[in-house]
Protein backbone atom coordinates (compact mmCIF):
# COMPACT_ATOMS: atom_id res chain seq x y z
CA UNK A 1 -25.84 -68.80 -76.38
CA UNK A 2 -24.57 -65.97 -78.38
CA UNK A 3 -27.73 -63.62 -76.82
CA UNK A 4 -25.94 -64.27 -73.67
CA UNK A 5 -22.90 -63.76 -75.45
CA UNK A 6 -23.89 -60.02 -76.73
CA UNK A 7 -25.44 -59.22 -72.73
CA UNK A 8 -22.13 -59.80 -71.87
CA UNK A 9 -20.14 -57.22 -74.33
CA UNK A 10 -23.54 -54.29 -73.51
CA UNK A 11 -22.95 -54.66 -69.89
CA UNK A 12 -18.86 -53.55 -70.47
CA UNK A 13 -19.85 -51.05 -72.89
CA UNK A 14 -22.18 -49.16 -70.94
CA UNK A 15 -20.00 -49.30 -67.93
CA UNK A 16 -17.25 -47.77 -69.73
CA UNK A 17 -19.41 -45.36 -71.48
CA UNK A 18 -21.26 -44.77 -67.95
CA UNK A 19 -17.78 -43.41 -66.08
CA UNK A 20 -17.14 -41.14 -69.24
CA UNK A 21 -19.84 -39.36 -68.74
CA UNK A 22 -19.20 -38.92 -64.48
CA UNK A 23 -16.79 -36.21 -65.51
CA UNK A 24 -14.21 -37.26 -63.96
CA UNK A 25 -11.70 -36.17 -66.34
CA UNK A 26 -9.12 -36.32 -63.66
CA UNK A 27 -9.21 -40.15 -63.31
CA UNK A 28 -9.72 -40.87 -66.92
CA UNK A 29 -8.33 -39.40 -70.05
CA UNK A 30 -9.38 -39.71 -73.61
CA UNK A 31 -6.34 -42.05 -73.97
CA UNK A 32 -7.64 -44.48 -70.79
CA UNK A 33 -11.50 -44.40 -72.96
CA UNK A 34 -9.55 -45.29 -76.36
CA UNK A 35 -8.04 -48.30 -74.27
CA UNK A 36 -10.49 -49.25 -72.47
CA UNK A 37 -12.75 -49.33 -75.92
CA UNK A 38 -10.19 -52.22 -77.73
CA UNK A 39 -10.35 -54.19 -74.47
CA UNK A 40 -14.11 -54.47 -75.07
CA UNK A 41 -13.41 -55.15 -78.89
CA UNK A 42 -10.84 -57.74 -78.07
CA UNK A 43 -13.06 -59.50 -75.16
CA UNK A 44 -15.82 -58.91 -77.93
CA UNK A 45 -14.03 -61.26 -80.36
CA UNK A 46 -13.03 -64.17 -77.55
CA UNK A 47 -16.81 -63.72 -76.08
CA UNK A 48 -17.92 -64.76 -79.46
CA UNK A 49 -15.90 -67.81 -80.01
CA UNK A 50 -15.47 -68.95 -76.40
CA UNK A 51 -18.41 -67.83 -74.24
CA UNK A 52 -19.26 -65.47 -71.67
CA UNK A 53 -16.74 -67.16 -68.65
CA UNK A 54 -19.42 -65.11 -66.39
CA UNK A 55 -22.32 -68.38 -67.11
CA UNK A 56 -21.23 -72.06 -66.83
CA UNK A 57 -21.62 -74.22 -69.52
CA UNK A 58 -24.96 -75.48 -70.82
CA UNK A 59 -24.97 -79.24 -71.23
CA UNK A 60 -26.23 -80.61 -74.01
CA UNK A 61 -30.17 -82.04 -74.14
CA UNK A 62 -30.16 -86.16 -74.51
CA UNK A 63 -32.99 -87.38 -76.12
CA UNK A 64 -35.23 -89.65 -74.65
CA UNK A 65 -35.02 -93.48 -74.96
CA UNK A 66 -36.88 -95.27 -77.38
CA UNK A 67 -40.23 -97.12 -75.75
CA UNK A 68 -41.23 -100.32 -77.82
CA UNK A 69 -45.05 -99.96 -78.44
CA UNK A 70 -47.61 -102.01 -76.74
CA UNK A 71 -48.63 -105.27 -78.79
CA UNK A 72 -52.76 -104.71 -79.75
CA UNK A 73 -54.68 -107.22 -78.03
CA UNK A 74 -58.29 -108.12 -79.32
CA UNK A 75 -61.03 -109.60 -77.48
CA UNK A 76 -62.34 -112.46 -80.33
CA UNK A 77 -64.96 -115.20 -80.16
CA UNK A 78 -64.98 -118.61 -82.09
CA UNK A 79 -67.18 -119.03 -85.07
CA UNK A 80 -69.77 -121.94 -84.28
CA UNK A 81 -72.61 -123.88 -85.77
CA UNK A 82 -76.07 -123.44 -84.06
CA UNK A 83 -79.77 -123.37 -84.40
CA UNK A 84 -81.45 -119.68 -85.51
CA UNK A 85 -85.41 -118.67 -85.89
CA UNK A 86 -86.79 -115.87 -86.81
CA UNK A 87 -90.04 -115.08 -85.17
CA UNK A 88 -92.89 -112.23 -85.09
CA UNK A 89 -93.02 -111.76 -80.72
CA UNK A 90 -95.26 -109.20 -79.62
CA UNK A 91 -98.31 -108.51 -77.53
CA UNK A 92 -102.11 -109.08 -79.32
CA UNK A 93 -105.58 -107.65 -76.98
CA UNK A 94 -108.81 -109.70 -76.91
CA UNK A 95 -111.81 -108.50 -79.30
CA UNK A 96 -115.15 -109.10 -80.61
CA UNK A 97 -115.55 -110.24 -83.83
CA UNK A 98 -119.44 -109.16 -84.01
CA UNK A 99 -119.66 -105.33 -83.89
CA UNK A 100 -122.22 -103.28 -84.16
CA UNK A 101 -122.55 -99.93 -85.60
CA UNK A 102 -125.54 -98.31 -84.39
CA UNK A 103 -127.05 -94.46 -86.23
CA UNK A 104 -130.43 -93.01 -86.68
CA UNK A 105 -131.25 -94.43 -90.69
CA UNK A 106 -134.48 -91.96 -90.67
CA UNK A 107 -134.38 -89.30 -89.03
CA UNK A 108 -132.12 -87.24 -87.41
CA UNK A 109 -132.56 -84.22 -84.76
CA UNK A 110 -131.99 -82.90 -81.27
CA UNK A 111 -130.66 -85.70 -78.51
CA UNK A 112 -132.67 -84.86 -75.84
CA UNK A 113 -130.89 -87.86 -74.01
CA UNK A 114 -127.89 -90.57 -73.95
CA UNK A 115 -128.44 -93.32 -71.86
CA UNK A 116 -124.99 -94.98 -71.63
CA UNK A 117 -121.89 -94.44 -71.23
CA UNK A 118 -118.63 -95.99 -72.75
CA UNK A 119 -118.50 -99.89 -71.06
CA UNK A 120 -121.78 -100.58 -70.02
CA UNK A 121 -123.42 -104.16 -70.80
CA UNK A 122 -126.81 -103.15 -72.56
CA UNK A 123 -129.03 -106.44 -74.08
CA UNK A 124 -131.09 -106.32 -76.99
CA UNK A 125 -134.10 -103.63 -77.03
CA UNK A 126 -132.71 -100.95 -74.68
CA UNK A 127 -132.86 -97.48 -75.47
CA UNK A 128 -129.74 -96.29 -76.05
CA UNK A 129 -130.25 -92.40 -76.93
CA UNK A 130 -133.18 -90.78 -77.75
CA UNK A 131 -134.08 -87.60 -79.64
CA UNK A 132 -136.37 -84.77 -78.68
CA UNK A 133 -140.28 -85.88 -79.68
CA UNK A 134 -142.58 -83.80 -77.86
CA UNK A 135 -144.96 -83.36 -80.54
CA UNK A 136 -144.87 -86.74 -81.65
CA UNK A 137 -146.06 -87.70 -77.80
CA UNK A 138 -148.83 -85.45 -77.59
CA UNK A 139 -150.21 -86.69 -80.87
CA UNK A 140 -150.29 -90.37 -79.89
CA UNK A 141 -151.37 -89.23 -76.64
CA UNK A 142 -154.42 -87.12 -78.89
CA UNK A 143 -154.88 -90.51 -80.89
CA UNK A 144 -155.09 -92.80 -77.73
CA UNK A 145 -157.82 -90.76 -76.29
CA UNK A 146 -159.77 -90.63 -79.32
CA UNK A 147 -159.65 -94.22 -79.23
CA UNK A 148 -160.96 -94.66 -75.55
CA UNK A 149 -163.90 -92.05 -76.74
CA UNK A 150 -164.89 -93.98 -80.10
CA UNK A 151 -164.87 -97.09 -77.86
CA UNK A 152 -167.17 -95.43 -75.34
CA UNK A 153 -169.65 -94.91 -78.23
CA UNK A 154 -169.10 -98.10 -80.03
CA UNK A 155 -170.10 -100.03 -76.86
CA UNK A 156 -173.22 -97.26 -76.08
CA UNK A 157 -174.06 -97.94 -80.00
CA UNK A 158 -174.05 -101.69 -80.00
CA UNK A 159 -175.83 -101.96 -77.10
CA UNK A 160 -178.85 -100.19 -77.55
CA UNK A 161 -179.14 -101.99 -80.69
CA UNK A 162 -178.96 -105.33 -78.92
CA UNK A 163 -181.80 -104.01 -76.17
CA UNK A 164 -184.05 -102.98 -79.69
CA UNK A 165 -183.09 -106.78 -81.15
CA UNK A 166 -184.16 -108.39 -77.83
CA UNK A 167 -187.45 -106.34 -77.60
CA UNK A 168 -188.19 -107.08 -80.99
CA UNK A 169 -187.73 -110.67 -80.11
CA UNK A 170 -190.10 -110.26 -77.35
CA UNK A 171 -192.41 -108.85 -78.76
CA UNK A 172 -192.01 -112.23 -81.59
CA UNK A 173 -192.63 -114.47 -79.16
CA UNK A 174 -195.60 -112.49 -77.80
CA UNK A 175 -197.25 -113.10 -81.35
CA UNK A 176 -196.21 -116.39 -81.62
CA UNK A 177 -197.74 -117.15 -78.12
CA UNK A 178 -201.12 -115.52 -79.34
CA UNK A 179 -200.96 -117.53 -82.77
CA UNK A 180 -200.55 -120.69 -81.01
CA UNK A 181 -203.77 -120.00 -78.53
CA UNK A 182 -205.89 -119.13 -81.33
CA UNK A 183 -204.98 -122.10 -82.91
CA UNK A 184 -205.78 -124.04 -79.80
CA UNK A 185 -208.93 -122.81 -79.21
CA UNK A 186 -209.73 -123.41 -82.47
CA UNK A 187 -208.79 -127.11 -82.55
CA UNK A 188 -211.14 -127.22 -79.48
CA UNK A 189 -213.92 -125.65 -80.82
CA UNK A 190 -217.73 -127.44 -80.66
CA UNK A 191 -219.18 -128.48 -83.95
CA UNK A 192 -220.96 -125.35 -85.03
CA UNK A 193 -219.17 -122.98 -83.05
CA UNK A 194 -216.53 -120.52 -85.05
CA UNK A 195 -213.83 -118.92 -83.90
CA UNK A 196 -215.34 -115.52 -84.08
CA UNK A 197 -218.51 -116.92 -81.99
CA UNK A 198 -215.70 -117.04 -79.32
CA UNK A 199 -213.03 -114.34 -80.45
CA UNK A 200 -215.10 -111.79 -82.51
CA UNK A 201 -212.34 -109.94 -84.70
CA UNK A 202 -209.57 -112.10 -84.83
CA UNK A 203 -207.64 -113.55 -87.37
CA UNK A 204 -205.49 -116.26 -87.66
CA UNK A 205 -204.34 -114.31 -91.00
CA UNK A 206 -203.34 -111.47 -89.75
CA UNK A 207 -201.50 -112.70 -86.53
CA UNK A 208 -199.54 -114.97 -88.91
CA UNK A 209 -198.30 -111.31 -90.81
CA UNK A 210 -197.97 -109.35 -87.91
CA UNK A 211 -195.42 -112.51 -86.96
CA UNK A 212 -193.46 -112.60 -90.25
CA UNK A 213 -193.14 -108.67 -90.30
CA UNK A 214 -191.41 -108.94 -86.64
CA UNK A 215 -188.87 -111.29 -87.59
CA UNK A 216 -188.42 -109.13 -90.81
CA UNK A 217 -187.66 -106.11 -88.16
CA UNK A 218 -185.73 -108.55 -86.05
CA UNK A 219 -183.43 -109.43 -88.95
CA UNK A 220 -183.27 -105.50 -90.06
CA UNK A 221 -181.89 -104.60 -85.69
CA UNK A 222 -179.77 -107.61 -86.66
CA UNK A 223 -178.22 -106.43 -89.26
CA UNK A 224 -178.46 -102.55 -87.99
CA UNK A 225 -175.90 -104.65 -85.20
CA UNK A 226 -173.53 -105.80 -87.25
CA UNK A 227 -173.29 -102.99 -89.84
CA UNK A 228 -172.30 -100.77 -86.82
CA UNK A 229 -170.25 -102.63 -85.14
CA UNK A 230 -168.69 -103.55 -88.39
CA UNK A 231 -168.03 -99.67 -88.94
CA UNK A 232 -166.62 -99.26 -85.23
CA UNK A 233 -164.65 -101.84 -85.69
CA UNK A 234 -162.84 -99.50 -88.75
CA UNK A 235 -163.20 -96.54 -87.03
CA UNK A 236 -161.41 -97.97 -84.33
CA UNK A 237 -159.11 -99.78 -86.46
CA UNK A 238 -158.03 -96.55 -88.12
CA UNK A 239 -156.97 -94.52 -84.54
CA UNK A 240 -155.33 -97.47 -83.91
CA UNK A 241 -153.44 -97.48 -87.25
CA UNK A 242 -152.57 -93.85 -87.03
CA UNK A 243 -151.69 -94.66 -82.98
CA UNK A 244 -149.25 -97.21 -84.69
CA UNK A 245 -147.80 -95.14 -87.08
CA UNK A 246 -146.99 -92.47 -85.29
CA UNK A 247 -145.54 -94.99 -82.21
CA UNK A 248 -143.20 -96.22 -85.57
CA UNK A 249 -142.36 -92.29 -85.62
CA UNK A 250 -141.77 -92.32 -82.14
CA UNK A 251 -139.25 -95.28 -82.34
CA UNK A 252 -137.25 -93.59 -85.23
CA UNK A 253 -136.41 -90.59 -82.56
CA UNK A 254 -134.94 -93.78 -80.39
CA UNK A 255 -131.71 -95.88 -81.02
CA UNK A 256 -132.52 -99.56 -79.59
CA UNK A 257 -130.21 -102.36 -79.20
CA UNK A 258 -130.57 -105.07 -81.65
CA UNK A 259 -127.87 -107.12 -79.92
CA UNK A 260 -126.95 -107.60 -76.50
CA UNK A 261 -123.25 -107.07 -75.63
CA UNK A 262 -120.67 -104.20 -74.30
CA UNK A 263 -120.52 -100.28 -75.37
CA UNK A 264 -117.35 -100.43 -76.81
CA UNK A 265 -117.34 -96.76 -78.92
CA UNK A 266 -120.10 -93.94 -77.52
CA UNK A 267 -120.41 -90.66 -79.64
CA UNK A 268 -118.88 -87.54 -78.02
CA UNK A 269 -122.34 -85.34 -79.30
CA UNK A 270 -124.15 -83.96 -76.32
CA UNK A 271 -127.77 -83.64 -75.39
CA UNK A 272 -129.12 -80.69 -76.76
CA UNK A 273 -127.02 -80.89 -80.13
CA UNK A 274 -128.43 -82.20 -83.23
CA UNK A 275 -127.30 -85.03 -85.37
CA UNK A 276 -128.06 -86.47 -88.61
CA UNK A 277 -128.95 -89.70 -90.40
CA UNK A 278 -126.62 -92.32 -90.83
CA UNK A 279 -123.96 -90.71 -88.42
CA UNK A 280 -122.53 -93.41 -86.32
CA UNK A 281 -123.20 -92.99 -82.89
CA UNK A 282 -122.65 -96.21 -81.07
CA UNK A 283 -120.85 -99.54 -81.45
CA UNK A 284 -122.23 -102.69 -79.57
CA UNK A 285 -119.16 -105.98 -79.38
CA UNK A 286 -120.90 -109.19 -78.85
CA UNK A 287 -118.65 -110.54 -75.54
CA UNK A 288 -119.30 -114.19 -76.50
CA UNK A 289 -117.47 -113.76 -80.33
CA UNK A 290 -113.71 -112.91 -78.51
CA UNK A 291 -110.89 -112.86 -81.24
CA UNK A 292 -107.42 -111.89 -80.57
CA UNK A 293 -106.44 -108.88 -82.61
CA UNK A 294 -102.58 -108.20 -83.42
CA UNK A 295 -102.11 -104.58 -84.75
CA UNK A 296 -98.12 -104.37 -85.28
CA UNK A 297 -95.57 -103.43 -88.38
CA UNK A 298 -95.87 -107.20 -89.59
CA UNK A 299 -99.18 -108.16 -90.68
CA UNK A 300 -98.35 -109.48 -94.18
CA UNK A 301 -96.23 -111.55 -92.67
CA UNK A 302 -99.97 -113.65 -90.92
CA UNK A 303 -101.24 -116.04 -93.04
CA UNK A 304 -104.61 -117.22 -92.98
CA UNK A 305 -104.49 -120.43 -90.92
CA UNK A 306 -101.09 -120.21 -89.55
CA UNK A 307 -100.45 -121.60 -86.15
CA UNK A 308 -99.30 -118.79 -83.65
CA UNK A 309 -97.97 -119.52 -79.97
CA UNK A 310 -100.37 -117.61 -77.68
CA UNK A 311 -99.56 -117.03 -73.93
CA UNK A 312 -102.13 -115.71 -71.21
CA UNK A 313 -101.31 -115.41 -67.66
CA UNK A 314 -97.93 -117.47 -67.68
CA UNK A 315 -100.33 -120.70 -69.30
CA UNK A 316 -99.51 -121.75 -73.39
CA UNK A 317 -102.46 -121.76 -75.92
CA UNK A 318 -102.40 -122.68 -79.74
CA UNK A 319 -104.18 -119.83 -81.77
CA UNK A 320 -104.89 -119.50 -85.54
CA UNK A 321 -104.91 -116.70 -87.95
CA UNK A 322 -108.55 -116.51 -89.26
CA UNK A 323 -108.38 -113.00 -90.76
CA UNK A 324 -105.93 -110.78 -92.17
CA UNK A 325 -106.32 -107.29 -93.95
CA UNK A 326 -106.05 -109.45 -97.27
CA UNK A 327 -108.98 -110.92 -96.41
CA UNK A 328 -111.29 -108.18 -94.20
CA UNK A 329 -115.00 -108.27 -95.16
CA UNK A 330 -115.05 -104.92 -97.90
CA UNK A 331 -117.24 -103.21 -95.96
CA UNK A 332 -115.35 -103.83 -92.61
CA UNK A 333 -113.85 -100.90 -90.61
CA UNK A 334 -110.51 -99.45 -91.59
CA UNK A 335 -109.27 -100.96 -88.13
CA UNK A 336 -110.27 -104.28 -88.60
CA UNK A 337 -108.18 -104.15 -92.46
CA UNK A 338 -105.42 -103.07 -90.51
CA UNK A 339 -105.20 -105.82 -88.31
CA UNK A 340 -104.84 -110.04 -87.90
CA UNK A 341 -107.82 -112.12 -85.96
CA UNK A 342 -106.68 -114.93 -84.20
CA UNK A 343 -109.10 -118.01 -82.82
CA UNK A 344 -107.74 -119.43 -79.11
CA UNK A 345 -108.96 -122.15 -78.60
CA UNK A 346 -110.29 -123.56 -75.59
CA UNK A 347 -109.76 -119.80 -73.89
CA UNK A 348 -110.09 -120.23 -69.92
CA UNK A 349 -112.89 -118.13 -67.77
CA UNK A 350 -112.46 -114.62 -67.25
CA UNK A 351 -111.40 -113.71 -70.42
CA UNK A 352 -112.94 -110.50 -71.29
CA UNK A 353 -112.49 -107.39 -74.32
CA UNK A 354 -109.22 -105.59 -74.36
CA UNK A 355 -107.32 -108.85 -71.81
CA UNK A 356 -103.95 -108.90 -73.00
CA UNK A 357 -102.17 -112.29 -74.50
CA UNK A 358 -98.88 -112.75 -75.75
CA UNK A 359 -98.34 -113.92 -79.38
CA UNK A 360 -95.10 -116.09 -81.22
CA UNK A 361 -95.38 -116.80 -85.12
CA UNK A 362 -92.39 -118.98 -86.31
CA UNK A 363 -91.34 -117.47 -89.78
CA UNK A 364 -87.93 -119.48 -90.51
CA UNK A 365 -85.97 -122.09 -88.56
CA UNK A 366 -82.31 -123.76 -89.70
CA UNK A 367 -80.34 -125.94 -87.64
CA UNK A 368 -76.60 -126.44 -88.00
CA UNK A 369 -75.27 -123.50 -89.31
CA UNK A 370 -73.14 -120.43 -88.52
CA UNK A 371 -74.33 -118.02 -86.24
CA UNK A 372 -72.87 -114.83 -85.00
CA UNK A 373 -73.73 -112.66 -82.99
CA UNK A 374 -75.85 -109.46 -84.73
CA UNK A 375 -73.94 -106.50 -83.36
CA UNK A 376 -70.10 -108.30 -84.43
CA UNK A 377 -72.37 -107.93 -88.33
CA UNK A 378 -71.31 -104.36 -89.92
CA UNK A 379 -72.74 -102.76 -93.18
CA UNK A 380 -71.68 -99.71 -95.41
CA UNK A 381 -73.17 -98.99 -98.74
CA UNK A 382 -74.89 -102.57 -98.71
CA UNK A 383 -71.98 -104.33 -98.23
CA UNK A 384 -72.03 -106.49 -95.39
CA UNK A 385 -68.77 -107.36 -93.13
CA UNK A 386 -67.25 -108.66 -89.72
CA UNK A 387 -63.87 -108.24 -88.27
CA UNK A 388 -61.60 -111.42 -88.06
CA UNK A 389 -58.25 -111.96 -86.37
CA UNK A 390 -56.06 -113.60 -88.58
CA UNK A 391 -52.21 -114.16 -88.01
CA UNK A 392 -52.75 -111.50 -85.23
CA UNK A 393 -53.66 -109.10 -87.76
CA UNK A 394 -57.08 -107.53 -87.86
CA UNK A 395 -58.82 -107.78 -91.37
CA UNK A 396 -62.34 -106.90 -92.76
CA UNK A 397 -64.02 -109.89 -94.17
CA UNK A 398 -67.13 -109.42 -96.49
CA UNK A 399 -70.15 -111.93 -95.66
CA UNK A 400 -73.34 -112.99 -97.26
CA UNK A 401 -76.25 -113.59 -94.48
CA UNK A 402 -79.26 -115.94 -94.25
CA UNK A 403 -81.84 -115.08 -91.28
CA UNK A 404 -81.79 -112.59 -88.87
CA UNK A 405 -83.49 -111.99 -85.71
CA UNK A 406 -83.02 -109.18 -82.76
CA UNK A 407 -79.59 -110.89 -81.39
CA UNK A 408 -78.40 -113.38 -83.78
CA UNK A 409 -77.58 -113.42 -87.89
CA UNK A 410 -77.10 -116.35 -90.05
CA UNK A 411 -73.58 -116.64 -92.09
CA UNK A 412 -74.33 -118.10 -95.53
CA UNK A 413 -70.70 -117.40 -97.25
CA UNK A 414 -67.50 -115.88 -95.69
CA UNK A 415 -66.97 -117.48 -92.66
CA UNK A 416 -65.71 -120.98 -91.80
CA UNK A 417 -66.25 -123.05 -88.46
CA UNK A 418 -63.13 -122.39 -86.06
CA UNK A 419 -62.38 -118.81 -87.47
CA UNK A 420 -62.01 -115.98 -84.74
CA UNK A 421 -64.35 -113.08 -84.52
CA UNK A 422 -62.94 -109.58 -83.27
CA UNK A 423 -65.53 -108.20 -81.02
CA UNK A 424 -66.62 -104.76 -82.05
C-alpha cells in the first residue's frame, strides 16, 4: 500500500518540477513553485496516513475454511484356523541308472573314424570308433598268408609220407604173400623132395627178415608222419598265435560296445586328431534301468526311501527315493552326487530317457492352526511382523512363525483367531 502511496507523491513532484523547467516564467513565479512544493508536502503527509484517493480500497484476504480430513480406511482380513504343508514341487527327467563310460585303456592314437553320433541305439559288440591301424592290417594280412603257405606244405609234406607208408605196406604184404607160398609148397612137398629141389635159392630165413625189416621201415614212415605233422601242427600253431595277437592289437585301436543301450554323451574329438588312454570318449545308458533324476536347490531335503508324488501325462504314480548324493557310489560321476534317483513303479509304455514327470515330496503338514497369508508377513533385522487394525488404529504386531510355503505362513505366537489383518 504505501509503494502505491509514494507513486502517488513522484507523479505530483515531477509534474510540478516538469512545468518549472518549460520556462514559462510568465505563468509561474518562484512564489507559485514554493506553493505548489507544501501542497505536495501536505498531500504527502495525508497520502501516508489515508491512501492514495486515486486507487480504491483493497479488501482484505479471508482465509480459507477449514476442511475436516478424510477418515483412513483399511482393507483387513480375519485371522483363521486352517490346514498348511510345506512341499518340495518341481519337475524330475527320466534316466538310466546303468551308464557306461567307454575310453581306449591301451592304447591311444589317431581316430581314423567315429561311427555314431549322439542318440543312436548301438547293442553290445559294435564298433563304436576306431583308430588308424594300417600297419597292424598289413601284418595280420602278412601272417594270414603265411599261414595258407605253411598249410600248402604241411598237406604236400604229410602226404607224400602217407604214399611212402602205403608203398612200404605193399611192398609188406608182397613178402608176406611170398612167405606164405613157400611155406605152402613146402607143406606139400613129396617125401624126399626139398624145397630147393623145387625153389633152388630160397629161403624161408631170409624172406622171414626181409619181412620184419619192412615193418621196421613201415613203423620208421609212421613215425616220419607223425613227427611232421606234429611239427606243422606248431608251425602252424605259432602264425596262428602271432595272427591272434596282433588281431588283440587290432581290437585295442577299436572301442566296442560291451552293453547294448542309447549314446547318451559322444566326444567332440574329430577324425584325424589323436587321443589318449583312459580319456572318456563315450557313455552307453542301459534304456531298460530308467530312474527319475531330480537335480534342484533341495536335495538334502530326499531321504532315502521317502515316498514322492510323481505325475506323468496328467496320470498319478508313487515313486521312491533310492539314491541321494549322501549315498552316490564313490566312484560315481559328479552329476549323479549332485542329484536324487527315484524308482516309479509300474511306469506305463513309452517311457523313454530325458521324458519329463512331475514330482511332490510332503516335508511338514499341521491342521488347525493360524494361517496368513505370506505377503501380509513383514521382516526387518530378523524381526518378524504383520499389520493389525485395532480400535481403528493401525499397529505393528511382532509374530513368531511355524511353516512356510510359496503363499501361506504358519502363526505360532502373536496372533489370535478373530483378529483383523491390514492388507499390505
Amino acid at each position: 500500500m504505501r509503494f502505491v502511496y509514494a507513486l502517488c507523491i513522484t507523479n505530483l513532484f515531477l509534474g510540478v518540477f516538469s512545468m518549472q523547467k518549460t520556462g514559462k516564467k510568465k505563468l509561474y513565479s518562484k512564489k507559485f513553485f514554493k506553493i505548489t512544493l507544501i501542497l505536495v508536502i501536505i498531500f504527502s503527509h495525508l497520502f501516508t496516513s489515508t491512501g492514495c484517493y486515486f486507487f480504491p480500497k483493497e479488501e482484505e484476504v479471508l482465509a480459507p475454511p477449514l476442511k475436516e480430513p478424510e477418515k483412513l480406511v483399511y482393507k483387513t482380513i480375519k485371522v483363521k484356523k486352517g490346514n498348511i504343508e510345506k512341499r518340495i514341487n518341481a519337475t524330475a527327467y527320466f534316466v538310466s541308472d546303468l551308464q557306461t563310460d567307454l575310453s581306449f585303456t591301451f592304447r591311444g592314437g589317431r581316430i581314423k573314424s567315429i561311427n555314431v553320433k549322439n542318440g543312436d541305439m548301438v547293442k553290445e559288440g559294435d564298433i563304436l570308433i576306431e583308430l588308424e591301424s594300417e600297419n597292424l592290417e598289413n601284418q595280420i594280412l602278412q601272417q594270414q598268408m603265411n599261414l595258407e603257405k605253411q598249410n600248402l606244405n604241411t598237406n604236400q609234406t604229410l602226404s607224400n609220407l602217407q604214399r611212402a607208408i602205403k608203398l612200404a605196406q605193399l611192398q609188406l604184404e608182397d613178402l608176406k604173400k611170398e612167405l606164405h607160398k613157400v611155406k605152402t609148397t613146402i607143406e606139400n612137398l613129396d617125401k624126399g623132395v626139398t624145397l630147393q629141389d623145387i625153389m633152388p635159392g630160397v629161403n624161408i630165413d631170409d624172406m622171414q627178415d626181409q619181412i620184419t625189416r619192412q615193418e621196421f621201415v613201415i613203423e620208421g614212415e609212421k613215425e616220419k608222419y607223425e613227427n611232421a605233422k606234429t611239427s606243422a601242427e606248431l608251425d602252424v600253431k605259432a602264425i596262428e598265435l602271432q595272427i591272434e595277437n596282433l588281431n588283440i592289437e587290432l581290437d585295442k585301436t577299436r572301442l566296442i560296445s560291451p552293453v547294448s543301450g542309447k549314446i547318451v554323451w559322444l566326444t567332440s574329438s574329430k577324425a584325424g586328431e589323436n587321443i589318449y588312454t583312459y580319456s572318456n570318449l563315450v557313455r552307453i545308458a542301459d534304456v531298460n534301468r530308467l530312474k527319475l533324476k531330480y537335480t534342484g536347490d533341495n536335495l538334502s531335503d530326499f531321504k532315502m526311501g521317502d515316498s514322492v508324488e510323481v505325475k506323468i501325462d496328467d496320470t498319478d504314480y508313487v515313486g521312491e527315493v533310492v539314491m541321494n548324493p549322501s549315498t552316490a557310489p564313490f566312484d560315481a560321476d559328479d552329476s549323479v552326487k549332485r542329484s536324487v534317483l527315484m524308482n516309479v513303479k509300474s511306469l506305463p509304455q513309452g517311457i523313454t530317457l530325458g521324458y519329463p514327470a512331475r514330482i511332490s515330496l510332503l516335508l511338514e503338514q499341521k491342521e488347525n492352526v493360524i494361517i496368513i497369508p505370506r505377503d501380509m508377513l513383514h521382516g526387518f533385522m530378523g524381526q518378524k511382523t504383520v499389520y493389525i487394525l485395532e480400535d481403528g488404529v493401525k499397529k505393528d504386531r511382532s509374530v513368531q512363525t511355524g511353516i512356510e510355503n510359496a503363499t501361506e505362513v504358519e502363526i505360532i505366537k502373536g496372533l489370535e483367531e478373530g483378529e483383523e489383518l491390514i492388507e499390505g
